[in-house]
PDB file of N, CA and C in Angstrom:
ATOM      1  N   UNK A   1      -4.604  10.434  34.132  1.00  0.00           N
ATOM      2  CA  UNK A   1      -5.553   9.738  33.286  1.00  0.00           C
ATOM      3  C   UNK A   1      -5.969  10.619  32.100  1.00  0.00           C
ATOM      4  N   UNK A   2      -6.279  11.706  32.269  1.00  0.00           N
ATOM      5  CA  UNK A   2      -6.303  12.846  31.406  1.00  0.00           C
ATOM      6  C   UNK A   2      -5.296  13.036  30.379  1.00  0.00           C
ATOM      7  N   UNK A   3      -4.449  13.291  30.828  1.00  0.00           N
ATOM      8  CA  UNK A   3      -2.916  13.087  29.872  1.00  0.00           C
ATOM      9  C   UNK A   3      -3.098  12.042  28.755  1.00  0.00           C
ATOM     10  N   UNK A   4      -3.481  10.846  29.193  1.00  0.00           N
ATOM     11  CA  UNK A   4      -3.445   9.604  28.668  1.00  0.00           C
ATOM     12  C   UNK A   4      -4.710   9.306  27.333  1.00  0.00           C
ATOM     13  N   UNK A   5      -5.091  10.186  28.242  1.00  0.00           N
ATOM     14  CA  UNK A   5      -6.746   9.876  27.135  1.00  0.00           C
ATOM     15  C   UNK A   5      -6.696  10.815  25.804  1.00  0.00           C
ATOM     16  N   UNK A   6      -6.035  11.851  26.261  1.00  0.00           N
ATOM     17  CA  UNK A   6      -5.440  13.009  25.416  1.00  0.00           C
ATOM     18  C   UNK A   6      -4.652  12.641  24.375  1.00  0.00           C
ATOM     19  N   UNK A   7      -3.532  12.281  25.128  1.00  0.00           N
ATOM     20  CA  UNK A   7      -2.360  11.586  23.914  1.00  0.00           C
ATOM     21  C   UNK A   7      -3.194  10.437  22.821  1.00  0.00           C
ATOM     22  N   UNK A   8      -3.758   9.706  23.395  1.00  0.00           N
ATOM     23  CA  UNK A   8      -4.017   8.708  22.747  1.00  0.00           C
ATOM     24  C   UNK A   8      -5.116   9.372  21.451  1.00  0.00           C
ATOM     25  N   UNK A   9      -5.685  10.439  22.249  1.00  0.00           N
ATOM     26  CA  UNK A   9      -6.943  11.087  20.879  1.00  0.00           C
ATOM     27  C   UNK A   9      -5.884  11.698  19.557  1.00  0.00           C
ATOM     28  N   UNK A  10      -4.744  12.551  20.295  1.00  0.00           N
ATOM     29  CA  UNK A  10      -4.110  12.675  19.521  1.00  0.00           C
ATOM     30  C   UNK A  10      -3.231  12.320  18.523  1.00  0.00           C
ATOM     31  N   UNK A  11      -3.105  10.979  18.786  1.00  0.00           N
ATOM     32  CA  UNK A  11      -2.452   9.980  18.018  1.00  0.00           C
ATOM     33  C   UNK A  11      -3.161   9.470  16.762  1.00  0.00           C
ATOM     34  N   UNK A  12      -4.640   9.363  17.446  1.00  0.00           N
ATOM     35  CA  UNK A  12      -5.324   8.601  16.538  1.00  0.00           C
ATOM     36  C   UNK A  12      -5.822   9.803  15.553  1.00  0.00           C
ATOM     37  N   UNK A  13      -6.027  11.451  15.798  1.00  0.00           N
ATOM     38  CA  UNK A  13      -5.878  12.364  14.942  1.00  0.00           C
ATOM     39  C   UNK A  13      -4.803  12.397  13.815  1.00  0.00           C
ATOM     40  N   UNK A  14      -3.470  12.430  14.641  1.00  0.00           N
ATOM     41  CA  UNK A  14      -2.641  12.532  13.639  1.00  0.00           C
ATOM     42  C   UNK A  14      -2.386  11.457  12.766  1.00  0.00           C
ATOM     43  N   UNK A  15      -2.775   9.925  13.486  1.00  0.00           N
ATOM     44  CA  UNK A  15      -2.324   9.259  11.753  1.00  0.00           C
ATOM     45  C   UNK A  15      -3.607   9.322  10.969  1.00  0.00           C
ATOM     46  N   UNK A  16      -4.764   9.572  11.147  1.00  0.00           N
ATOM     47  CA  UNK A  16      -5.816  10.189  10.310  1.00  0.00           C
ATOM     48  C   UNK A  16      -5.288  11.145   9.334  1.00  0.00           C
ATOM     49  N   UNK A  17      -4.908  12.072   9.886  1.00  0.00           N
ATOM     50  CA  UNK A  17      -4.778  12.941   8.616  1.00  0.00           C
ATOM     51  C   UNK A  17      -3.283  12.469   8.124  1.00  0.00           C
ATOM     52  N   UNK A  18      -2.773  11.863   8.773  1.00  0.00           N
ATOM     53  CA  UNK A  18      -1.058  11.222   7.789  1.00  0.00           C
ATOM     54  C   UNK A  18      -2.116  10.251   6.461  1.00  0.00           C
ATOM     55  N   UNK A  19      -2.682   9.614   6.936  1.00  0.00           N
ATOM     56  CA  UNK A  19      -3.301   8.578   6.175  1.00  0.00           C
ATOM     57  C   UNK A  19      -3.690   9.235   4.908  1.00  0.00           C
ATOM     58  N   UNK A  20      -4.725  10.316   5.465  1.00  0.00           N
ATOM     59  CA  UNK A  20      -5.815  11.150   4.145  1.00  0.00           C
ATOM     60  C   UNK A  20      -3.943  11.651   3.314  1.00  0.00           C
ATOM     61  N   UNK A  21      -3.638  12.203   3.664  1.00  0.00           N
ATOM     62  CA  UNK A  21      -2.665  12.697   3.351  1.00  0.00           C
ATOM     63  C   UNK A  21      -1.456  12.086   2.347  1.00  0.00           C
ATOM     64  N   UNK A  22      -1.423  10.905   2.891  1.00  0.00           N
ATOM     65  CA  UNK A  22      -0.335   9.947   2.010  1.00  0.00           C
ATOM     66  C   UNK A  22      -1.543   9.421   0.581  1.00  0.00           C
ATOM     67  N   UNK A  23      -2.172   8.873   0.653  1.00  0.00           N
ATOM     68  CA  UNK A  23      -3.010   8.908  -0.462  1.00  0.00           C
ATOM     69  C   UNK A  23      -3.114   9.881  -1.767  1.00  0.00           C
ATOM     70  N   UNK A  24      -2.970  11.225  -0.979  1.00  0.00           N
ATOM     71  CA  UNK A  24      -3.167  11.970  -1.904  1.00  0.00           C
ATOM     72  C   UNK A  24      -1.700  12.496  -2.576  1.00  0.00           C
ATOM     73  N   UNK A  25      -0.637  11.934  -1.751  1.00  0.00           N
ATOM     74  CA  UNK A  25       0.801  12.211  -2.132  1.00  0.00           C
ATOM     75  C   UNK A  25       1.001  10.813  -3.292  1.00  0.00           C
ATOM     76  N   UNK A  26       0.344   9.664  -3.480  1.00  0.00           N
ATOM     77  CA  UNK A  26       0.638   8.603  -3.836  1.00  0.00           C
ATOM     78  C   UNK A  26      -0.331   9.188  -5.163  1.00  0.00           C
ATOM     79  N   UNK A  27      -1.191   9.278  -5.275  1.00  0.00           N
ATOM     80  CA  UNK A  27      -1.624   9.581  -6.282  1.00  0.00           C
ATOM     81  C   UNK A  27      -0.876  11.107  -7.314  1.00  0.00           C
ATOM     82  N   UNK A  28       0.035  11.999  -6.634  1.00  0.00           N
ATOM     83  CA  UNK A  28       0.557  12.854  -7.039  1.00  0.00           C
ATOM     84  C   UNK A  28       1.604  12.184  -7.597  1.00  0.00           C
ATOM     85  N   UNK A  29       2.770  11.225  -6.929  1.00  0.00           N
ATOM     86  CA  UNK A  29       3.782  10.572  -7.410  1.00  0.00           C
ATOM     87  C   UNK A  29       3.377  10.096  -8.659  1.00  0.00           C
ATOM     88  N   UNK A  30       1.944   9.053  -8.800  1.00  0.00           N
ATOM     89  CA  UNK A  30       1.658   8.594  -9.846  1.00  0.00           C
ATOM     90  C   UNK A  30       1.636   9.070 -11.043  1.00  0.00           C
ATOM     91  N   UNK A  31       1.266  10.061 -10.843  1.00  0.00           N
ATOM     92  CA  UNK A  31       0.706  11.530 -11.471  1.00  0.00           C
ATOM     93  C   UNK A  31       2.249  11.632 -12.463  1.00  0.00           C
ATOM     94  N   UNK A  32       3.404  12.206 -11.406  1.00  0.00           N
ATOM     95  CA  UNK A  32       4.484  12.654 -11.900  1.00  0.00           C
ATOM     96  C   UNK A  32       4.863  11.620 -12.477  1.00  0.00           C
ATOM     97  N   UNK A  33       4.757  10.204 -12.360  1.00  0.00           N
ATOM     98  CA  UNK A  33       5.642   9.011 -13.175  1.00  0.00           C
ATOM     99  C   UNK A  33       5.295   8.964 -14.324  1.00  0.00           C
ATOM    100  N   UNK A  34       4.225   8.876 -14.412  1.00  0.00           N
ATOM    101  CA  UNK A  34       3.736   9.127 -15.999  1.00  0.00           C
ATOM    102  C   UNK A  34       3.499  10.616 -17.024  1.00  0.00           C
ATOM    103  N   UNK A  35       3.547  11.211 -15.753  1.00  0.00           N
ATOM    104  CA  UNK A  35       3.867  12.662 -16.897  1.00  0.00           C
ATOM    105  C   UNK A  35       5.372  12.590 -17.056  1.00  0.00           C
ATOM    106  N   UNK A  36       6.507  11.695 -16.671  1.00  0.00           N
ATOM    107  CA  UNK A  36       7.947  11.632 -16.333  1.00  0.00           C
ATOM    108  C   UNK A  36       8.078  10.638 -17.788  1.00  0.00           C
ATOM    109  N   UNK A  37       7.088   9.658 -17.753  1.00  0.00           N
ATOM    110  CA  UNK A  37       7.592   8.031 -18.425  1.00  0.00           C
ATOM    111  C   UNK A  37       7.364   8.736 -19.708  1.00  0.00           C
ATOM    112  N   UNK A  38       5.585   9.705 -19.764  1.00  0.00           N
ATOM    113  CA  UNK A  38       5.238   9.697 -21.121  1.00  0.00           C
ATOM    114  C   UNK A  38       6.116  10.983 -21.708  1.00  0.00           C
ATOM    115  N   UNK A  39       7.103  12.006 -21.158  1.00  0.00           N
ATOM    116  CA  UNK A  39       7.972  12.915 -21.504  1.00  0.00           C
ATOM    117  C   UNK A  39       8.927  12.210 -22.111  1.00  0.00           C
ATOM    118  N   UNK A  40       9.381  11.049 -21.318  1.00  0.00           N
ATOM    119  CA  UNK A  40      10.403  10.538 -22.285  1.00  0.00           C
ATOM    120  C   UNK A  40      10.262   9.836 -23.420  1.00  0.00           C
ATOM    121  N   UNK A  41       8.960   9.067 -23.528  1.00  0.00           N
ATOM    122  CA  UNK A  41       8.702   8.340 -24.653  1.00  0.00           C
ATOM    123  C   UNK A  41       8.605   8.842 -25.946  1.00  0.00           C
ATOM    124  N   UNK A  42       7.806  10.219 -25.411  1.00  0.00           N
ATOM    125  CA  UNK A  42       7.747  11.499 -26.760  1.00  0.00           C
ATOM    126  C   UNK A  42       8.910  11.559 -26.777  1.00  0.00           C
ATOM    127  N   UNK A  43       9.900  12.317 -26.250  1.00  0.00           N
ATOM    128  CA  UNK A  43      11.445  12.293 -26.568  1.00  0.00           C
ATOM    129  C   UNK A  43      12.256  11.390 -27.551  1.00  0.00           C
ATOM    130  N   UNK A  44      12.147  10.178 -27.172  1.00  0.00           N
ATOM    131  CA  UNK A  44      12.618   9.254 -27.823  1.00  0.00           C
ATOM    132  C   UNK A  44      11.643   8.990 -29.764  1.00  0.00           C
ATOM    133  N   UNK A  45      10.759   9.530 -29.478  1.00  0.00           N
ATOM    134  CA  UNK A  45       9.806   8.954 -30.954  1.00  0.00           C
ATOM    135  C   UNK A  45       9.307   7.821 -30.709  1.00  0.00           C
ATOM    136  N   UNK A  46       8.383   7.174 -29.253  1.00  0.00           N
ATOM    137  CA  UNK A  46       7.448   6.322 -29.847  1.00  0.00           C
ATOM    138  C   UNK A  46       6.217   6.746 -29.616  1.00  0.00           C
ATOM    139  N   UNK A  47       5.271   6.122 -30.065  1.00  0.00           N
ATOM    140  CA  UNK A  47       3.667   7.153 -30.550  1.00  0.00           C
ATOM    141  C   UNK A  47       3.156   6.387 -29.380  1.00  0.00           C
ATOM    142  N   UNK A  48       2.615   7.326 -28.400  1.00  0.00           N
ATOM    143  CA  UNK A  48       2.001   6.790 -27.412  1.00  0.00           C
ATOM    144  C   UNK A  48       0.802   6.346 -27.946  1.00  0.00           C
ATOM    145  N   UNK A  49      -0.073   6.317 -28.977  1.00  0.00           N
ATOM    146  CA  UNK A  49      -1.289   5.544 -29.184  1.00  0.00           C
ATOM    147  C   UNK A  49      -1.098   4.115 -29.657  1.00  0.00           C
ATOM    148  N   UNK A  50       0.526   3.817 -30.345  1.00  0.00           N
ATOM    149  CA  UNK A  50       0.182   2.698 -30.486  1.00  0.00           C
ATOM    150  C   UNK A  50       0.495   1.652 -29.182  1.00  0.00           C
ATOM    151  N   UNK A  51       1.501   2.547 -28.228  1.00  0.00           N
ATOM    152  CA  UNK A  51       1.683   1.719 -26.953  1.00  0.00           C
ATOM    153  C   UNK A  51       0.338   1.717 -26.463  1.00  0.00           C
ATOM    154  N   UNK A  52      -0.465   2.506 -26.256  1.00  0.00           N
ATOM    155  CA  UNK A  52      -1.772   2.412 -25.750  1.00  0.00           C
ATOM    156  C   UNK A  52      -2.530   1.116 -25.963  1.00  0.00           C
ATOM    157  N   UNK A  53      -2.191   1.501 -27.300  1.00  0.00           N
ATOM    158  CA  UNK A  53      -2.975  -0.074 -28.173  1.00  0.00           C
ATOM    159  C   UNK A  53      -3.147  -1.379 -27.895  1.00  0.00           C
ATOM    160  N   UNK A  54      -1.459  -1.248 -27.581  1.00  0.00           N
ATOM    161  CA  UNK A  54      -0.683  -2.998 -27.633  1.00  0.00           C
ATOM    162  C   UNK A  54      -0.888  -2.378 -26.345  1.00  0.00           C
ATOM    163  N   UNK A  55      -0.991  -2.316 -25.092  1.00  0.00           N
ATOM    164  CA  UNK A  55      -0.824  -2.497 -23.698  1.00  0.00           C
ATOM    165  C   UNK A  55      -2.899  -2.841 -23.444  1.00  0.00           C
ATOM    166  N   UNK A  56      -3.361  -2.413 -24.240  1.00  0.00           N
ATOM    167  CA  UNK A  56      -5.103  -2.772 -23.815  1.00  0.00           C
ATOM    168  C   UNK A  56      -5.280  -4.366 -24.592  1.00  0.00           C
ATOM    169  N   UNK A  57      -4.571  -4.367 -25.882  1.00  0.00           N
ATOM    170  CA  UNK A  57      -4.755  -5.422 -26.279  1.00  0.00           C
ATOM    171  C   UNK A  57      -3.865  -6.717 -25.440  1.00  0.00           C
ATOM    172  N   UNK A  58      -2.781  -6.243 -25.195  1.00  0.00           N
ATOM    173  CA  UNK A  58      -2.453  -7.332 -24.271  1.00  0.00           C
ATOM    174  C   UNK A  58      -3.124  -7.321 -22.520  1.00  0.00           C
ATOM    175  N   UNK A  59      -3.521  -6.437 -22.176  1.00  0.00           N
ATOM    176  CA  UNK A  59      -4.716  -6.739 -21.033  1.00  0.00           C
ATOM    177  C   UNK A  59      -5.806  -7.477 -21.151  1.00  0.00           C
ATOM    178  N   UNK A  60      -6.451  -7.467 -22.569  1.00  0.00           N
ATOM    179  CA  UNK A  60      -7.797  -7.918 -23.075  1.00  0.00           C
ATOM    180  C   UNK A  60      -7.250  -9.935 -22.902  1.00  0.00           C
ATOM    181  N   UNK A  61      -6.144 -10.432 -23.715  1.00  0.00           N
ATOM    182  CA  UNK A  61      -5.702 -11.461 -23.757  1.00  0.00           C
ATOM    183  C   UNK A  61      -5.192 -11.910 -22.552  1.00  0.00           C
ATOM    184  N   UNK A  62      -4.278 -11.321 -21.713  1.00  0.00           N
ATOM    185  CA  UNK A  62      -3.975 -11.397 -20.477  1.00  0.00           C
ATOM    186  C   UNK A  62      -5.233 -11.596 -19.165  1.00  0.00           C
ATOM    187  N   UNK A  63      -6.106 -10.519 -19.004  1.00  0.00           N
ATOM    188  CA  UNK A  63      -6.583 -10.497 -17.733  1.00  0.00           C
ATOM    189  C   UNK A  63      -8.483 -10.509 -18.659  1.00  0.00           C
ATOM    190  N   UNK A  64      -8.814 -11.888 -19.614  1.00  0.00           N
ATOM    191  CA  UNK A  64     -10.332 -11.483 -19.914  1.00  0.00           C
ATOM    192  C   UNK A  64     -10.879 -11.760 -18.586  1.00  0.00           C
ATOM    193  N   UNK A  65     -11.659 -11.182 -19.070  1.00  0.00           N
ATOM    194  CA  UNK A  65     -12.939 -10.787 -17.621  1.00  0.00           C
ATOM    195  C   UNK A  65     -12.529  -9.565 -16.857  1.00  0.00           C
ATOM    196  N   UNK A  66     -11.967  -8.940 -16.700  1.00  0.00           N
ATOM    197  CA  UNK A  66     -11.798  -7.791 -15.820  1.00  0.00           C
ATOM    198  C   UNK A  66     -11.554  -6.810 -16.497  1.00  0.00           C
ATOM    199  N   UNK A  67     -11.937  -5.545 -16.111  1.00  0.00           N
ATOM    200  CA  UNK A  67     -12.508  -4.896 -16.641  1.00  0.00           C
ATOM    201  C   UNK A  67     -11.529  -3.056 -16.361  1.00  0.00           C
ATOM    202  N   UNK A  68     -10.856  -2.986 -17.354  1.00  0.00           N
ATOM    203  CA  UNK A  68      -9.781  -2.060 -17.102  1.00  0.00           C
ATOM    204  C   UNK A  68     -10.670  -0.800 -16.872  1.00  0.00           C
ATOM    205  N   UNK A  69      -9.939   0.023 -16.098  1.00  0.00           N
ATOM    206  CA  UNK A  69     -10.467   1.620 -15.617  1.00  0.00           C
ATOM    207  C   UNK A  69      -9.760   2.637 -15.979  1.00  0.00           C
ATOM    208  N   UNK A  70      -8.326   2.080 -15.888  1.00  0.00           N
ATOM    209  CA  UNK A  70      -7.479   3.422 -16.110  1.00  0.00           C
ATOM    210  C   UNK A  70      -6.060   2.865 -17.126  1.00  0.00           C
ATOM    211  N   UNK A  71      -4.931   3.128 -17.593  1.00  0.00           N
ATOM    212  CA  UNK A  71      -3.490   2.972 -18.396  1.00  0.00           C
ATOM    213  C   UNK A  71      -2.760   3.969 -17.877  1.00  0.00           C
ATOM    214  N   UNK A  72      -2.208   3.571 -17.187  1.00  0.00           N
ATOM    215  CA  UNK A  72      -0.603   4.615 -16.959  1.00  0.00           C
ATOM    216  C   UNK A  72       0.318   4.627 -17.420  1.00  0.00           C
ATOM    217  N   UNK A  73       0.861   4.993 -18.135  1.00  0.00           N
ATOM    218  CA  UNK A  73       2.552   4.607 -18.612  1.00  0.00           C
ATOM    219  C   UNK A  73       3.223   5.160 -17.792  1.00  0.00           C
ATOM    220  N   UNK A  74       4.355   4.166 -16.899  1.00  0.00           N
ATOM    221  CA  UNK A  74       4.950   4.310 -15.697  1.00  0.00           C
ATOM    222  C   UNK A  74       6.446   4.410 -15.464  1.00  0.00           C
ATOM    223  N   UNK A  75       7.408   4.059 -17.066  1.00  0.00           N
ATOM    224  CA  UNK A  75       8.300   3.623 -17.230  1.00  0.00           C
ATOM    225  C   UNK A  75       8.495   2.966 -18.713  1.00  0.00           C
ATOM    226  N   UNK A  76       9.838   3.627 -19.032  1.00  0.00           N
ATOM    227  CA  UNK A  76      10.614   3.504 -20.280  1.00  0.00           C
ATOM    228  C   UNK A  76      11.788   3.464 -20.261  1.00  0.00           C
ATOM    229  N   UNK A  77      11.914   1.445 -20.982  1.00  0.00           N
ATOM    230  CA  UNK A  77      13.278   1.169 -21.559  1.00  0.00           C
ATOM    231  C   UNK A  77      13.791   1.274 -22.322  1.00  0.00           C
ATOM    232  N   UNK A  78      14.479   2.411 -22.801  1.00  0.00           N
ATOM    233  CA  UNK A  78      15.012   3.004 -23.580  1.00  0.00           C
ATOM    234  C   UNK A  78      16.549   2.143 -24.389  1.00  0.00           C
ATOM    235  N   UNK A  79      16.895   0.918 -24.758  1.00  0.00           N
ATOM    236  CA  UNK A  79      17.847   0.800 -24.805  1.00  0.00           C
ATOM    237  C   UNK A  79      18.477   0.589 -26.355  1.00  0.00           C
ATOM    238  N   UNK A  80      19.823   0.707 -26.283  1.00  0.00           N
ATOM    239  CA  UNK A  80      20.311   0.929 -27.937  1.00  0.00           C
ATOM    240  C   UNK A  80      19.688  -0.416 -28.787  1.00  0.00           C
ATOM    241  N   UNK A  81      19.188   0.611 -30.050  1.00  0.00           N
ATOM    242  CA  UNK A  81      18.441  -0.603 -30.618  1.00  0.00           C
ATOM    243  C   UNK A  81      17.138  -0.989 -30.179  1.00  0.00           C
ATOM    244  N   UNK A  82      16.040  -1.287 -31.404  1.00  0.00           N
ATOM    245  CA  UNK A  82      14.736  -0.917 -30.871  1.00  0.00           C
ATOM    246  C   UNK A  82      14.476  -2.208 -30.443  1.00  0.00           C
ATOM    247  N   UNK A  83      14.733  -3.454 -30.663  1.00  0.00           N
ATOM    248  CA  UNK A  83      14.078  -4.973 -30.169  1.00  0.00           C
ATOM    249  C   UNK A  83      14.622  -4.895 -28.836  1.00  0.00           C
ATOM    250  N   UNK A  84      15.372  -3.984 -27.704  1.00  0.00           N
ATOM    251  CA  UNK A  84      15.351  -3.818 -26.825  1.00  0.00           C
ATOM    252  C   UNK A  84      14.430  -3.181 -25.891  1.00  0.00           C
ATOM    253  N   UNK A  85      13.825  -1.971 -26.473  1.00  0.00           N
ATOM    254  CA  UNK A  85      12.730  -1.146 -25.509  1.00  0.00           C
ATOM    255  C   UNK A  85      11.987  -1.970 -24.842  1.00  0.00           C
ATOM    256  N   UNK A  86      11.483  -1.565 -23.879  1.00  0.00           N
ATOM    257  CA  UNK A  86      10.000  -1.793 -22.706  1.00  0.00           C
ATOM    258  C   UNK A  86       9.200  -0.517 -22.680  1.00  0.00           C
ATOM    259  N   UNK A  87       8.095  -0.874 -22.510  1.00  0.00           N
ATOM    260  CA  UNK A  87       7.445  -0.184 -21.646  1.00  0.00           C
ATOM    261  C   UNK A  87       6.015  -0.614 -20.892  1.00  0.00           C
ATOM    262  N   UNK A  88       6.714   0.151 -19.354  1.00  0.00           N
ATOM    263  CA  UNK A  88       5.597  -0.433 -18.616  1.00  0.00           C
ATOM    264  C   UNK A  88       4.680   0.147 -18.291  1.00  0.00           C
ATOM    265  N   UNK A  89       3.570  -0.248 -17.688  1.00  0.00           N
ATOM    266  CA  UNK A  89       2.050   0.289 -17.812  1.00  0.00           C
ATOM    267  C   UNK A  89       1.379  -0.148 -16.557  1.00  0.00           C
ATOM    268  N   UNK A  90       0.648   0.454 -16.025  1.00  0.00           N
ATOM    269  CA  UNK A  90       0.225   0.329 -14.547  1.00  0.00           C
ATOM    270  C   UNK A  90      -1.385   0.054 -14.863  1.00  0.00           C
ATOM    271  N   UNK A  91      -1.928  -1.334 -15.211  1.00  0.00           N
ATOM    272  CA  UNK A  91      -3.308  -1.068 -15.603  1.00  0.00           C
ATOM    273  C   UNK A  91      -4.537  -0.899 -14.186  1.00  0.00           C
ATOM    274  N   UNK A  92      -4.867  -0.288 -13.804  1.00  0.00           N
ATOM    275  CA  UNK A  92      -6.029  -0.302 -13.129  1.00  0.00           C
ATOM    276  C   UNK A  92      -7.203  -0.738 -13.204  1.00  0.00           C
ATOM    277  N   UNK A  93      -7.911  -1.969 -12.730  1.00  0.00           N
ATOM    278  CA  UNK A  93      -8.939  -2.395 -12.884  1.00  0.00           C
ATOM    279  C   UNK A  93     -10.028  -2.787 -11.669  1.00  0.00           C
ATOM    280  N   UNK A  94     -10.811  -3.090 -11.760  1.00  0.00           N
ATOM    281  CA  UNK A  94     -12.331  -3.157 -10.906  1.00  0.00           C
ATOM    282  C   UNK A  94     -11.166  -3.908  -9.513  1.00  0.00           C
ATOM    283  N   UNK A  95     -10.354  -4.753  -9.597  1.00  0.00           N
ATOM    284  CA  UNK A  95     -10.195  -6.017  -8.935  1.00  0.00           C
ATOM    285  C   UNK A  95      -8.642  -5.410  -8.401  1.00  0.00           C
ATOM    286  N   UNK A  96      -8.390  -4.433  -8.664  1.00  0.00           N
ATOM    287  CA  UNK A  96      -6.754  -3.956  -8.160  1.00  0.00           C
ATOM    288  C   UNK A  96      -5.988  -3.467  -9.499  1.00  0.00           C
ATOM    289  N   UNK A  97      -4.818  -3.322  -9.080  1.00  0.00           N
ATOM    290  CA  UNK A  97      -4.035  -2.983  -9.897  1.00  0.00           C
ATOM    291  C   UNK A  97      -2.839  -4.233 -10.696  1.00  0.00           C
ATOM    292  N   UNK A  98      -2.779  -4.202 -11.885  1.00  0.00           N
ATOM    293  CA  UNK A  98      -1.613  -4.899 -13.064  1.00  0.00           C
ATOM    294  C   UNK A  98      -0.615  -3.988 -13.341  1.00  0.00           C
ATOM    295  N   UNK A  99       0.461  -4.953 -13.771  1.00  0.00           N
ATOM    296  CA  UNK A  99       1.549  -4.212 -14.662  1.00  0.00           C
ATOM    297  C   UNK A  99       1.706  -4.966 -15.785  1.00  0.00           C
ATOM    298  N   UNK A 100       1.591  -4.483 -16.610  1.00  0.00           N
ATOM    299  CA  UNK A 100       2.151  -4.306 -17.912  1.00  0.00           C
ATOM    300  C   UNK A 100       3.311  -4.262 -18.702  1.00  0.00           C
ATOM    301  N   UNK A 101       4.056  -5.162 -19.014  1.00  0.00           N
ATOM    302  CA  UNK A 101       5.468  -4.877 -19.736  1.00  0.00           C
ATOM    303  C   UNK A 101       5.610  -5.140 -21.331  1.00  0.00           C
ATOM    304  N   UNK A 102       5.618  -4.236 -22.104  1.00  0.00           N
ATOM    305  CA  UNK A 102       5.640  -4.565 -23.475  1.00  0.00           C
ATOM    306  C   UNK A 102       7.037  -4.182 -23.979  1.00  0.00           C
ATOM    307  N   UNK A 103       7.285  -5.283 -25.092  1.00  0.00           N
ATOM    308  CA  UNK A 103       8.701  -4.951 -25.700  1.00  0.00           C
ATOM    309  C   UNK A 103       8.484  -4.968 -26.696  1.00  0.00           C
ATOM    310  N   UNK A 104       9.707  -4.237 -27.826  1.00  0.00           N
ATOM    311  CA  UNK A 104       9.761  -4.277 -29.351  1.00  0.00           C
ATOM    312  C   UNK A 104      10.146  -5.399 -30.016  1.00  0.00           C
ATOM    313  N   UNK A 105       9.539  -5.832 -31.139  1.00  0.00           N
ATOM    314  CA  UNK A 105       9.724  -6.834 -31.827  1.00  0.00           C
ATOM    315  C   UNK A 105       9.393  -6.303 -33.413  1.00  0.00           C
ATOM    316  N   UNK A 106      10.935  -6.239 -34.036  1.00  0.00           N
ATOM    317  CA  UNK A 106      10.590  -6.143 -35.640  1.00  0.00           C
ATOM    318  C   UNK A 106       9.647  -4.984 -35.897  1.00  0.00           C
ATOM    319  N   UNK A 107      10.029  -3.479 -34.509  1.00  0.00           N
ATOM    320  CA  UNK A 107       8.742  -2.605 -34.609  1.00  0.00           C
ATOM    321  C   UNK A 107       7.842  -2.775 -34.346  1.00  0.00           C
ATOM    322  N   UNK A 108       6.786  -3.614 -34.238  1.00  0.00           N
ATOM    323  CA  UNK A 108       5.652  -4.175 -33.068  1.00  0.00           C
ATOM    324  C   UNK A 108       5.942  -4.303 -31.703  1.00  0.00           C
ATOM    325  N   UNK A 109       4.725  -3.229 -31.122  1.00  0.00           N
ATOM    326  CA  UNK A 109       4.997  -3.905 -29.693  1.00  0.00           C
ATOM    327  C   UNK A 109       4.138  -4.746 -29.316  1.00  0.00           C
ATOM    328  N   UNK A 110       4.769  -5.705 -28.572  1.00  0.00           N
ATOM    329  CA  UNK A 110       4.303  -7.404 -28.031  1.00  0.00           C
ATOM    330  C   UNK A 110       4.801  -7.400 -26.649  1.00  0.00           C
ATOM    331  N   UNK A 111       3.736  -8.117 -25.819  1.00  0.00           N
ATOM    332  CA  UNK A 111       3.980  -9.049 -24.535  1.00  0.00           C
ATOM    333  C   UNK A 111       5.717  -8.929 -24.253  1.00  0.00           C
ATOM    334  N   UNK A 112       6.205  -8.256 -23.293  1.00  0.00           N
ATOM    335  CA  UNK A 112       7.763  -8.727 -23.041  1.00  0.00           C
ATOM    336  C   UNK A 112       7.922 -10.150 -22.454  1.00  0.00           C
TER     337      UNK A 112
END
């Protein structure tokens, strides 16, 4: 019975700290995607303030009423020719998390 009561404390220890633990690995990944997305975007030459721009302004039109917290840039489509690019954006708000996909148009970025 001892054994039993044991194992079981220990179980419920260890996915405790797996839990605390993965959280803080998920927020590190996050971390690296966008220090990854926004390395390449500089690379390539686009000005991360105006993606900033067009990704809040299309949240504002997209999701009114809620109330953004954070912008990640998470990912960049890099493809030949600029009316091809994306880029995506991980918005964080009061109510969960959005994504964001903006593409080039005529040099403006707009809604993909």
């Amino acid at each position: 019975m001892l054994v039993i009561v044991l194992a079981i404390g220990g179980w419920f220890a260890t996915k405790r700290r797996t839990e605390s633990r993965s959280d803080d690995l998920y927020a590190q990944l996050r971390e690296a995607d966008e220090a990854l997305a926004l390395a390449h975007a500089e690379d390539k030459g686009w000005e991360r303030g105006r993606l900033e721009e067009a990704a809040r302004a299309l949240f504002a039109e997209t999701y009114a009423g809620e109330r953004l917290e954070a912008l990640q840039l998470v990912q960049v489509v890099d493809r030949p020719g600029t009316d091809e690019d994306q880029a995506v954006f991980r918005a964080i708000t009061d109510s969960g998390e959005r994504t964001l996909t903006l593409g080039r148009r005529d040099g403006a970025w707009v809604a993909a």
